[in-house]
Every structure is written in C-alpha cells, then in structure tokens.
C-alpha atoms as a PDB file:
ATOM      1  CA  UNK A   1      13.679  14.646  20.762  1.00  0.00           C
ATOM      2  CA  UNK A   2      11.394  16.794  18.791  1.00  0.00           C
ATOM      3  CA  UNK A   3       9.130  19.369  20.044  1.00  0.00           C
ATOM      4  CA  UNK A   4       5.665  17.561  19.765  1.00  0.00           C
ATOM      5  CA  UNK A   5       7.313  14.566  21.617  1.00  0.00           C
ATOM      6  CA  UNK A   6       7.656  17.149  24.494  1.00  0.00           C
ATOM      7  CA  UNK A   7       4.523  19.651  24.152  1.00  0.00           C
ATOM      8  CA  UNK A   8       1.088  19.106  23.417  1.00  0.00           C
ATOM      9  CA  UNK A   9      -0.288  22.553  23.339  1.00  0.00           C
ATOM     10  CA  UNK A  10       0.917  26.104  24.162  1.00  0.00           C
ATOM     11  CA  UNK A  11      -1.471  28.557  26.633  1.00  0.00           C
ATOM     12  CA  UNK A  12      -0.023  31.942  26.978  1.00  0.00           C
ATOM     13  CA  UNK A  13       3.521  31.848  27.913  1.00  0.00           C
ATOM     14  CA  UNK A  14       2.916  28.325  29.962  1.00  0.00           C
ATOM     15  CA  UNK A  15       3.291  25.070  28.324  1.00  0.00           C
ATOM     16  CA  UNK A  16       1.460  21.677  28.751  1.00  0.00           C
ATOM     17  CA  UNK A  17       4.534  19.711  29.220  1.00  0.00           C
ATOM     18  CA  UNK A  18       4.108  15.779  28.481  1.00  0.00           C
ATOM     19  CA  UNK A  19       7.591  14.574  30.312  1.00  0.00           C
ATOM     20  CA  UNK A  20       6.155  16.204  33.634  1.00  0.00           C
ATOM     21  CA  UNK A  21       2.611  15.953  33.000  1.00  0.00           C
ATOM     22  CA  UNK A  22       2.110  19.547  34.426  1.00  0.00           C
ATOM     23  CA  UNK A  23       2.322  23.328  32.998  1.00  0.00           C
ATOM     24  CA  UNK A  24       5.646  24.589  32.990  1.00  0.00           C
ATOM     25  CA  UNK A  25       7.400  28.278  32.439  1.00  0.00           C
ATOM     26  CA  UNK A  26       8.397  28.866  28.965  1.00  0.00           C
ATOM     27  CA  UNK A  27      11.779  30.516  29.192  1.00  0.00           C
ATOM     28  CA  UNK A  28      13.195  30.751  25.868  1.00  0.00           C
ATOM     29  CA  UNK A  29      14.364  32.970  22.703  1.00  0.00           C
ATOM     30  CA  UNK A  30      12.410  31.229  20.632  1.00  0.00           C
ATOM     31  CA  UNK A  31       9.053  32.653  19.526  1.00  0.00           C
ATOM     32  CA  UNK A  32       6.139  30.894  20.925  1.00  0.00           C
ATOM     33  CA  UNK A  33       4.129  31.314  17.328  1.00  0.00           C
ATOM     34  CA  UNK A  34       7.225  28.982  16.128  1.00  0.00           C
ATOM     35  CA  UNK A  35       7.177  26.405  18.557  1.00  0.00           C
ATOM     36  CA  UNK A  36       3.407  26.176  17.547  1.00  0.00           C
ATOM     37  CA  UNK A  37       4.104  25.900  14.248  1.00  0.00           C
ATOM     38  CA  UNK A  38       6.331  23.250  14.518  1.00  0.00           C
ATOM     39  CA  UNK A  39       4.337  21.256  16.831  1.00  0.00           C
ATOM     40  CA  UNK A  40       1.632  21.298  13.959  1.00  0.00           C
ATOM     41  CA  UNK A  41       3.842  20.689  12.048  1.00  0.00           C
ATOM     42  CA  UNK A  42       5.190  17.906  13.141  1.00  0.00           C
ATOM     43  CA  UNK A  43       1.773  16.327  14.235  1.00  0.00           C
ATOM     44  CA  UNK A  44       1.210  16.828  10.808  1.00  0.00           C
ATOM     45  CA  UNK A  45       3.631  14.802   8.776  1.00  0.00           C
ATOM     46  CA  UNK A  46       3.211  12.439  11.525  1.00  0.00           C
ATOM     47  CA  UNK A  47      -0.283  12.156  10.925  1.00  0.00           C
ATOM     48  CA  UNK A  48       0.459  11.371   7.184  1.00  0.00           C
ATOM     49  CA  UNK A  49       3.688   9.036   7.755  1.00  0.00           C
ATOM     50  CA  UNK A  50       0.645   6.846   9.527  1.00  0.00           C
ATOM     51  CA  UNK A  51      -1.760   7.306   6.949  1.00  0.00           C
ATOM     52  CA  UNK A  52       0.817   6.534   4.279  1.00  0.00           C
ATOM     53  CA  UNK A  53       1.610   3.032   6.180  1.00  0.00           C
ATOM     54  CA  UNK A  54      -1.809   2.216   6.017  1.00  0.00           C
ATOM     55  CA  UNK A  55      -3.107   2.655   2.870  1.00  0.00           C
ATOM     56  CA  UNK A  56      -0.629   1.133   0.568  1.00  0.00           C
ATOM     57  CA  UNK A  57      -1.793  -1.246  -1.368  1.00  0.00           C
ATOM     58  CA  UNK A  58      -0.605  -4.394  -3.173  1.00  0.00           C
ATOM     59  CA  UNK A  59      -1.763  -7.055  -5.506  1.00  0.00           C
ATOM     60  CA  UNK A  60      -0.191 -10.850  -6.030  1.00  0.00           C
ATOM     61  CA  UNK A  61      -0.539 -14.397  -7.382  1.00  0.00           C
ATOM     62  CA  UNK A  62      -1.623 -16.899  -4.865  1.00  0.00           C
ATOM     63  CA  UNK A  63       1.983 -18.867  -4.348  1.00  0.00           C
ATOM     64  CA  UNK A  64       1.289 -22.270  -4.407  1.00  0.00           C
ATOM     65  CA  UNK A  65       2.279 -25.577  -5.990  1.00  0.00           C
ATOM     66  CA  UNK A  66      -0.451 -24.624  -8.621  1.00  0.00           C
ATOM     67  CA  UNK A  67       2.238 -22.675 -10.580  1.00  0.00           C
ATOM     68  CA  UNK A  68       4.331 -25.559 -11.403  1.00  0.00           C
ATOM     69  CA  UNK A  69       2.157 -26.190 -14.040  1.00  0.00           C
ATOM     70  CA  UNK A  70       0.236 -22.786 -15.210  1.00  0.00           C
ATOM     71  CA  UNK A  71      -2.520 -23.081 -17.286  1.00  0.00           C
ATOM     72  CA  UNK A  72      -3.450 -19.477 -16.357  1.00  0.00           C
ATOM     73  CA  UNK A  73      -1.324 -16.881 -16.491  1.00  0.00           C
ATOM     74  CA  UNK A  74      -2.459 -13.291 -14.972  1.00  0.00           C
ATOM     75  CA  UNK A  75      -0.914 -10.822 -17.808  1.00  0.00           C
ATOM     76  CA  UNK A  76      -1.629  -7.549 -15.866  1.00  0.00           C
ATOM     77  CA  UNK A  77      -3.858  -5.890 -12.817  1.00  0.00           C
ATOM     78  CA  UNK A  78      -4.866  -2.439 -12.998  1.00  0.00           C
ATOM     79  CA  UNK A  79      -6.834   0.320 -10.343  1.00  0.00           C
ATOM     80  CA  UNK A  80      -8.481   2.401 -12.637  1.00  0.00           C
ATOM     81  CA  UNK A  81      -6.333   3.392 -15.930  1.00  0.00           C
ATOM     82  CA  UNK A  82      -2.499   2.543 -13.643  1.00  0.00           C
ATOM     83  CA  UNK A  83      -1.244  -0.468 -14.531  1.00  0.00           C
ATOM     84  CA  UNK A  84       0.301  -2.340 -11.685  1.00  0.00           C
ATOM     85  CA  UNK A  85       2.694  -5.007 -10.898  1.00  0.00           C
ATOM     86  CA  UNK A  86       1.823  -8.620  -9.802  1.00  0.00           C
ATOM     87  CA  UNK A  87       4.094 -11.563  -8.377  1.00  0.00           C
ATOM     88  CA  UNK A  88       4.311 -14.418  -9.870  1.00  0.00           C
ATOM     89  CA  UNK A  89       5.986 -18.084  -8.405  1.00  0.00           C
ATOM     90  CA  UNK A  90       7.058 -20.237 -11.048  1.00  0.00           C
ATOM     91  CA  UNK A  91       9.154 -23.287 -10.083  1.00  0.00           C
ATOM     92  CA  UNK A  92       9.344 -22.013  -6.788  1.00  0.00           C
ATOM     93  CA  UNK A  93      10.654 -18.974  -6.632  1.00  0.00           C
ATOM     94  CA  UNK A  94       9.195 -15.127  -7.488  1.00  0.00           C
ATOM     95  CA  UNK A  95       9.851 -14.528 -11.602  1.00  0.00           C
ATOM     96  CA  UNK A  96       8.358 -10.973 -10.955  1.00  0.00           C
ATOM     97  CA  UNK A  97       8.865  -8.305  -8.114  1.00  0.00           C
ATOM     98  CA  UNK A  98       5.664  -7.615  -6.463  1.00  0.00           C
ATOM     99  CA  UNK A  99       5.026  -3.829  -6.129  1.00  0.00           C
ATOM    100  CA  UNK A 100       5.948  -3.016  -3.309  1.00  0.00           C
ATOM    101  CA  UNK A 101       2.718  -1.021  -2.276  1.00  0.00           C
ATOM    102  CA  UNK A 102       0.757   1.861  -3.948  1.00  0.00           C
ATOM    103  CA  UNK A 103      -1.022   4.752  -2.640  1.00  0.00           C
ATOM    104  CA  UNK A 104      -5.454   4.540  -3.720  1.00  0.00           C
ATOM    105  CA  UNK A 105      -8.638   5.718  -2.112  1.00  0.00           C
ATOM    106  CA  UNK A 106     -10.633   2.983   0.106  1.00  0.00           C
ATOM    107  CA  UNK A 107     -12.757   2.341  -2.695  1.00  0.00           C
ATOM    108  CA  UNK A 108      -9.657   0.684  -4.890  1.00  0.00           C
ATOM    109  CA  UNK A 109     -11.245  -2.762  -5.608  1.00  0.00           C
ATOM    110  CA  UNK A 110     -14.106  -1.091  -6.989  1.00  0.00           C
ATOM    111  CA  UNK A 111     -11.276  -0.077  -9.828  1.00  0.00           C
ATOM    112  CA  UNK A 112      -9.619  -3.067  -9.911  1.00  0.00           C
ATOM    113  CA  UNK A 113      -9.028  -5.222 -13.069  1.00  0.00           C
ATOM    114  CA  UNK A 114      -6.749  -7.874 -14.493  1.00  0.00           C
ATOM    115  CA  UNK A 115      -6.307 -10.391 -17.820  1.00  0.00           C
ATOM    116  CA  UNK A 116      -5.594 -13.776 -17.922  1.00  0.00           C
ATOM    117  CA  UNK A 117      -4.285 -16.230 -20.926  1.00  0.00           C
ATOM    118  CA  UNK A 118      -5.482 -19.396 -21.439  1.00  0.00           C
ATOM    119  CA  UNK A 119      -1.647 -20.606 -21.855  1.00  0.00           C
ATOM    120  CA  UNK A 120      -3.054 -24.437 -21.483  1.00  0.00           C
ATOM    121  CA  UNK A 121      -3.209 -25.325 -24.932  1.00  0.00           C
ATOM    122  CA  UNK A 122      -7.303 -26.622 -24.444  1.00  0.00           C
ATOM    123  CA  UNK A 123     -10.182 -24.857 -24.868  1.00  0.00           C
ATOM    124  CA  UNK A 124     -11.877 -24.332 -21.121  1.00  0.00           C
ATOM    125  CA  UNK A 125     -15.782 -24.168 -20.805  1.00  0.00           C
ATOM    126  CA  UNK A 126     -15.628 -23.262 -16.645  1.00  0.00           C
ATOM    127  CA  UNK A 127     -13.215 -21.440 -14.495  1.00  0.00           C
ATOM    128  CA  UNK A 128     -13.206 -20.296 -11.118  1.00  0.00           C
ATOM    129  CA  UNK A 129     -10.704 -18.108  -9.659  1.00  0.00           C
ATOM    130  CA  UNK A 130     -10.262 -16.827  -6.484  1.00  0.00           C
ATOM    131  CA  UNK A 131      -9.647 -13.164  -4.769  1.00  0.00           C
ATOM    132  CA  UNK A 132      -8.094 -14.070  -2.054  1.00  0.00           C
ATOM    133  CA  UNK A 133      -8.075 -11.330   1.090  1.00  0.00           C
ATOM    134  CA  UNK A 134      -5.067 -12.432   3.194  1.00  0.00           C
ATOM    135  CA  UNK A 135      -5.527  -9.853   6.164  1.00  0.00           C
ATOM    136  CA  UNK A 136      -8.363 -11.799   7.174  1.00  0.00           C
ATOM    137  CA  UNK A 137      -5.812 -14.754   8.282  1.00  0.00           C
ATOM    138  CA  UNK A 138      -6.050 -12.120  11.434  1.00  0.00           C
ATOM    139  CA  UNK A 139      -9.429 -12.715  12.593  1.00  0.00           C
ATOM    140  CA  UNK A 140      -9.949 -16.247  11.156  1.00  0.00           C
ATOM    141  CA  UNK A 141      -9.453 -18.516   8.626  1.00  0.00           C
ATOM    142  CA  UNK A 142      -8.489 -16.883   5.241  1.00  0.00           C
ATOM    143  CA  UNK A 143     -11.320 -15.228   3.161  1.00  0.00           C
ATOM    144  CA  UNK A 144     -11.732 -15.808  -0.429  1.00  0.00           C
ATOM    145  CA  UNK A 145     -14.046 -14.453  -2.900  1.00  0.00           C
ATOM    146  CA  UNK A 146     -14.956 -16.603  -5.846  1.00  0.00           C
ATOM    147  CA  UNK A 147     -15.483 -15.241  -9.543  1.00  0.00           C
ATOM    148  CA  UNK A 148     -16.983 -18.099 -12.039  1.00  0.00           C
ATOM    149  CA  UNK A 149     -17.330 -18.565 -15.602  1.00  0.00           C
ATOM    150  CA  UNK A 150     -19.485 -20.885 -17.137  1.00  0.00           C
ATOM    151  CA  UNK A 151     -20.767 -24.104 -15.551  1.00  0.00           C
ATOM    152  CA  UNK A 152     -19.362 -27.832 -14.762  1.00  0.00           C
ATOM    153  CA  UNK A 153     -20.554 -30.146 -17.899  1.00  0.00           C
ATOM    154  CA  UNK A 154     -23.249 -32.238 -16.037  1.00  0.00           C
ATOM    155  CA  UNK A 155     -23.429 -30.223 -12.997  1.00  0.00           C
ATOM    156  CA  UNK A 156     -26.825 -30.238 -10.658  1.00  0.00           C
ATOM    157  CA  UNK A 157     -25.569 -27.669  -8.893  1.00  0.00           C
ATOM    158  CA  UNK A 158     -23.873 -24.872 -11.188  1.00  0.00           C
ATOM    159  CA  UNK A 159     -25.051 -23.237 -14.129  1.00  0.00           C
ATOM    160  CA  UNK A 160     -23.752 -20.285 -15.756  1.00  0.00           C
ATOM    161  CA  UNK A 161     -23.863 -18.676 -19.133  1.00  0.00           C
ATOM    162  CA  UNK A 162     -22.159 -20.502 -22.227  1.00  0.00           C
ATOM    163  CA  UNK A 163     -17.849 -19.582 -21.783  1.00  0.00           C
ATOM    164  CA  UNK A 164     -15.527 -20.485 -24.357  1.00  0.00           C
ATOM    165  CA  UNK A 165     -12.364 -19.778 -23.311  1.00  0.00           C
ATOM    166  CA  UNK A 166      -9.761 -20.773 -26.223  1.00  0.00           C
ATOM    167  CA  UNK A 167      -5.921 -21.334 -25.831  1.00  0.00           C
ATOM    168  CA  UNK A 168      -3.801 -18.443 -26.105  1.00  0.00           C
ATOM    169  CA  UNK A 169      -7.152 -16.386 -25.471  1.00  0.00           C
ATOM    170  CA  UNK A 170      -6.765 -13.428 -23.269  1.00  0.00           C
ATOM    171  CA  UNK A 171     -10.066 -12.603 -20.797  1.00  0.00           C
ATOM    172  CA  UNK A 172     -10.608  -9.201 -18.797  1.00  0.00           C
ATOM    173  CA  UNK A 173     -12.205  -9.111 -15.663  1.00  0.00           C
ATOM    174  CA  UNK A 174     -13.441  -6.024 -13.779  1.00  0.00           C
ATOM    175  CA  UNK A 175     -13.914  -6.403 -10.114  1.00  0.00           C
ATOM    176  CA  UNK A 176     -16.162  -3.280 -10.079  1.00  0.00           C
ATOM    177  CA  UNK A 177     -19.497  -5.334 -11.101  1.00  0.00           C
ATOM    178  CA  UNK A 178     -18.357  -7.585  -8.484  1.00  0.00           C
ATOM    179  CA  UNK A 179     -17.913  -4.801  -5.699  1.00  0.00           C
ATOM    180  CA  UNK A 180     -21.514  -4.730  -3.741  1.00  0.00           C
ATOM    181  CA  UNK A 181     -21.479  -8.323  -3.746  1.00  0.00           C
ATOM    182  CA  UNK A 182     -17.980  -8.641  -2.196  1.00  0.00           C
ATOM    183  CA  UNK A 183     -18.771  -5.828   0.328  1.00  0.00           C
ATOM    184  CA  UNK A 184     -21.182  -7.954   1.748  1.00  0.00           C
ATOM    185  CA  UNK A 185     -19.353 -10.581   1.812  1.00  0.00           C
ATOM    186  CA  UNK A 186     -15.814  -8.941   3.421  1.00  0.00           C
ATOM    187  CA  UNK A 187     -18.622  -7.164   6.098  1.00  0.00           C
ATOM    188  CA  UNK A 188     -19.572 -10.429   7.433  1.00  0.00           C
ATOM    189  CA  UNK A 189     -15.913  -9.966   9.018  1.00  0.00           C
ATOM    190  CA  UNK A 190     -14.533  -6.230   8.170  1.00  0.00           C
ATOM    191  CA  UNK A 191     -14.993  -3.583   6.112  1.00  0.00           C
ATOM    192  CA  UNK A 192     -14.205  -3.439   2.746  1.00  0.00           C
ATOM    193  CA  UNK A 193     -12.046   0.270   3.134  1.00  0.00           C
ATOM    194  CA  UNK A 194     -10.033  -1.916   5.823  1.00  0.00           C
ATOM    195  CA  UNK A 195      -8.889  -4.013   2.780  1.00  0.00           C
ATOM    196  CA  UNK A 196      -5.187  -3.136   1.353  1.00  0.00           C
ATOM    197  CA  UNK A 197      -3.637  -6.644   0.296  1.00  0.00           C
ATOM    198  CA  UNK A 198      -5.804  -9.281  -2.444  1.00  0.00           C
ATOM    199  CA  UNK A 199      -3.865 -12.598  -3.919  1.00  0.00           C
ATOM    200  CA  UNK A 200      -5.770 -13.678  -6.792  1.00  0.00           C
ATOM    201  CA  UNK A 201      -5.368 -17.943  -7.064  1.00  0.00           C
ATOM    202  CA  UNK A 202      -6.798 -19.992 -10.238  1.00  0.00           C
ATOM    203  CA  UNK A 203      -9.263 -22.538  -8.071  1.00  0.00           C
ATOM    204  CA  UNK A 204     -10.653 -24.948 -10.554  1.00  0.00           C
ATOM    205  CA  UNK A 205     -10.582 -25.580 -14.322  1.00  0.00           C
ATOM    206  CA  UNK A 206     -12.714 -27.913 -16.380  1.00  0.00           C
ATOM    207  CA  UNK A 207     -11.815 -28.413 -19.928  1.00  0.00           C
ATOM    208  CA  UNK A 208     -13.988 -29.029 -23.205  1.00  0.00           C
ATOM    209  CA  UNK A 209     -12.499 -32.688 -22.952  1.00  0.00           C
ATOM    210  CA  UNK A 210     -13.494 -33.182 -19.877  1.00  0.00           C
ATOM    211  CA  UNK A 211     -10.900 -33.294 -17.892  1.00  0.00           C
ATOM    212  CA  UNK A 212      -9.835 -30.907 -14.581  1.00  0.00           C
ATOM    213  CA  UNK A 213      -7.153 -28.867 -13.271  1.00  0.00           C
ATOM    214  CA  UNK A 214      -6.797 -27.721  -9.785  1.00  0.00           C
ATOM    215  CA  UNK A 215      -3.987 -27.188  -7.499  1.00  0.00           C
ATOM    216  CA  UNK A 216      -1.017 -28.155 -10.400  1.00  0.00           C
ATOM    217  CA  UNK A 217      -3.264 -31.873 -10.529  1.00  0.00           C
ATOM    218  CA  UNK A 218      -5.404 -32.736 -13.681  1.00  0.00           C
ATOM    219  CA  UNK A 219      -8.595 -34.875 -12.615  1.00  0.00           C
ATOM    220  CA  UNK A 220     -11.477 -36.780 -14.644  1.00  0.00           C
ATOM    221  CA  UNK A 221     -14.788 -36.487 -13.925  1.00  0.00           C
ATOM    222  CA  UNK A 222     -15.882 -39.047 -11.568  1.00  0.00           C
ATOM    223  CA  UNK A 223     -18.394 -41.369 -14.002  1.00  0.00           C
ATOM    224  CA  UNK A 224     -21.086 -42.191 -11.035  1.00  0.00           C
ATOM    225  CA  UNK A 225     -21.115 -38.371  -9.960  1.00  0.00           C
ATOM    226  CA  UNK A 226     -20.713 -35.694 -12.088  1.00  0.00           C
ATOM    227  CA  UNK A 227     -20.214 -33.307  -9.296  1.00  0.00           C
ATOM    228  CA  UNK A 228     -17.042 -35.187  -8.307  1.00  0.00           C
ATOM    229  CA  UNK A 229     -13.723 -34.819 -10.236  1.00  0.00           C
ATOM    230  CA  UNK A 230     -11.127 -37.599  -9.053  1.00  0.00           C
ATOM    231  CA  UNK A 231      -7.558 -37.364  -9.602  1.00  0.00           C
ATOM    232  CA  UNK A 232      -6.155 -39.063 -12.745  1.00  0.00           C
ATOM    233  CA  UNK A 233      -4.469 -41.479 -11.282  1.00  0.00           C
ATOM    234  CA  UNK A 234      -7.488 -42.861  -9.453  1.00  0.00           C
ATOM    235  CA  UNK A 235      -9.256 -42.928 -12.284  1.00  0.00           C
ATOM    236  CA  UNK A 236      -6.634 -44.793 -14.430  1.00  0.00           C
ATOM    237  CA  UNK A 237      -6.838 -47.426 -11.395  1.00  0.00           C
ATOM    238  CA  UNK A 238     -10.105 -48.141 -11.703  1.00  0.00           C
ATOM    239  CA  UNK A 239      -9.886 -48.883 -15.030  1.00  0.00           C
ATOM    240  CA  UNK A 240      -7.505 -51.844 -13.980  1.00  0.00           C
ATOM    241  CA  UNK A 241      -9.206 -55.201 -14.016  1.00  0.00           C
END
C-alpha cells in the first residue's frame, strides 16, 4: 500500500491517518519532508493517470452493413497537422486498426479534418455524411451531426450550393467551420470538451443519374414525390404490368 493510500496530510510530527480516521504519532526514521514529498507525489501521477484516461481520443468509420458496398471511402482524419488512424469494416470485419486513443486539448474537433474518394464510379451532385458522437448512447439515443453537400435534384425542402463530386475525386472537409454550430448542438445534451470518441457514417448519396445510395441499398427517386427515394426493387415492381 502506498503512502497517499494511508495519509492525507502531515501536521507537525502527527499524521492524519485515513485507515483510522484520527491523528496518529509519527514514529519513524524516515524524514517527514519525504513522506510529504511522496504523498505529492503520488497524488500527482495519480492525478494525471486519471486525466490521461480521460482525454484520449479516437476517431472511426461508422460499422455498418453500408461498407459492403463503399462508395465512399474516408482516406485520412487529421487534429490539426497529425495525421491519425481510422477503422474501417469491409466485409465484416476491421481492414484497419483503429488508434487506439490520442492525447488533444478539449477543443480537438475544432482541428479536426478528413478526405473522402468518390470510389463509386458516378459522378454525385448531394452527399450527406454523418459525425456520429457515440458517448451520447449514455444519456439517450445516439447523437449525430449532419454535414451536406449540395441539394436533392427536385427537392422542396433542401437546397445547397452547386457540388460536383466526380469518381475517383478526393474532397476535404474541415470540421472547424462546423464547430459553433455543433457546440450548440452537442450542448442541448453535454458539452462539447466532454466529447472524446466521433464515428463518421456516409448517410445518403444521390447521383447525377438519379439514382440513391444509403445504407449498402441503391434507391430511385420515387416519381410522385421527389422527396421520397424508394428502394430499387420497389421501383422495378411497379413497373410490372
């Protein structure tokens, strides 16, 4: 047992003793400044064993069934100029090792970046993808931030400035324009410094063809609402006389 496990503070040549919960003689060789010392000590590196526990960070891919058939892939993340790893599940199973936490100020989304390739072979003209904050899961239902690009051909709804985003086309995003707004957002439920853990998941594509992509499923634009993308099987089945 160490010494701080047994002493909280030293007075004079009495000690507060935590086992006995009263002052008690100290009768021993040892020096009293180095019993202090080690008791600060060891508070100390306690103190930052804690700290170190809590603020490591980590980034991943959503792992869901929409990996079976990747039309995005995220190349790379980065908090500030350190590049950092990302998981990936492809056929099932993890392809990369997810890093297995890194040590950043609160303020680490605010530095936050990654790339994506359009690996789909199609042009796409909207894209939303999801930060997804899975610590949340702890207080309620999971809490995901969307980031869009461009609009939904025909949409009432959306709108969005002109994206082109061309196959084997790589796209940066920085989080850090996105920060205030996502603040707000994770306060409605915690702070934003409380956040260690993000999973970012590819929500909904829409081609320059017209046709869909979310969760691994291609859909068509439903003909009587252009808000509503049906599945292409539905759609094939509607064709049928």
């Amino acid at each position: 047992m160490t010494i701080s496990n047994r002493f909280a503070w030293v007075t004079g040549q009495r000690l507060w003793c935590l086992k006995n919960r009263k002052f008690c003689n100290w009768k021993s060789s040892v020096p009293l400044a180095v019993i202090v010392a080690c008791v600060f000590a060891s508070v100390t590196l306690s103190s930052l064993d804690v700290f170190a526990q809590s603020n490591d960070k980590g980034i991943g891919v959503f792992p869901d069934k929409s990996f079976l058939q990747p039309q995005i892939k995220f190349k790379k993340v980065k908090v500030g100029a350190t590049e950092r790893e990302i998981t990936e599940v492809r056929d099932g199973e993890a392809r990369k090792t997810l890093d297995e936490g890194f040590q950043d100020a609160s303020d680490w989304l605010n530095r936050t970046s990654f790339q994506m390739e359009n690996v789909s072979g199609k042009s796409i003209v909207y894209l939303k993808v999801n930060v997804l904050f899975p610590e949340t899961k702890a207080s309620g239902s999971l809490m995901a931030y969307a980031l869009t690009f461009g609009s939904r051909p025909g949409s009432k709804f959306q709108s969005g400035d002109p994206f082109l985003f061309k196959p084997n086309d790589s796209l940066d995003v920085a989080l850090g324009p996105k920060y205030s707004d996502m603040t707000r957002f994770i306060g409605a439920r915690t702070s934003i410094e409380s956040i260690h853990h993000i999973q970012l998941e590819v929500s909904f594509i829409v081609f320059d063809d017209g046709a869909a992509w979310s969760a691994g499923s291609f859909m068509r634009q439903d003909p009587t609402n252009p808000d509503r993308y049906i599945p292409v099987e539905q759609t094939v089945s509607k064709a049928r006389p």
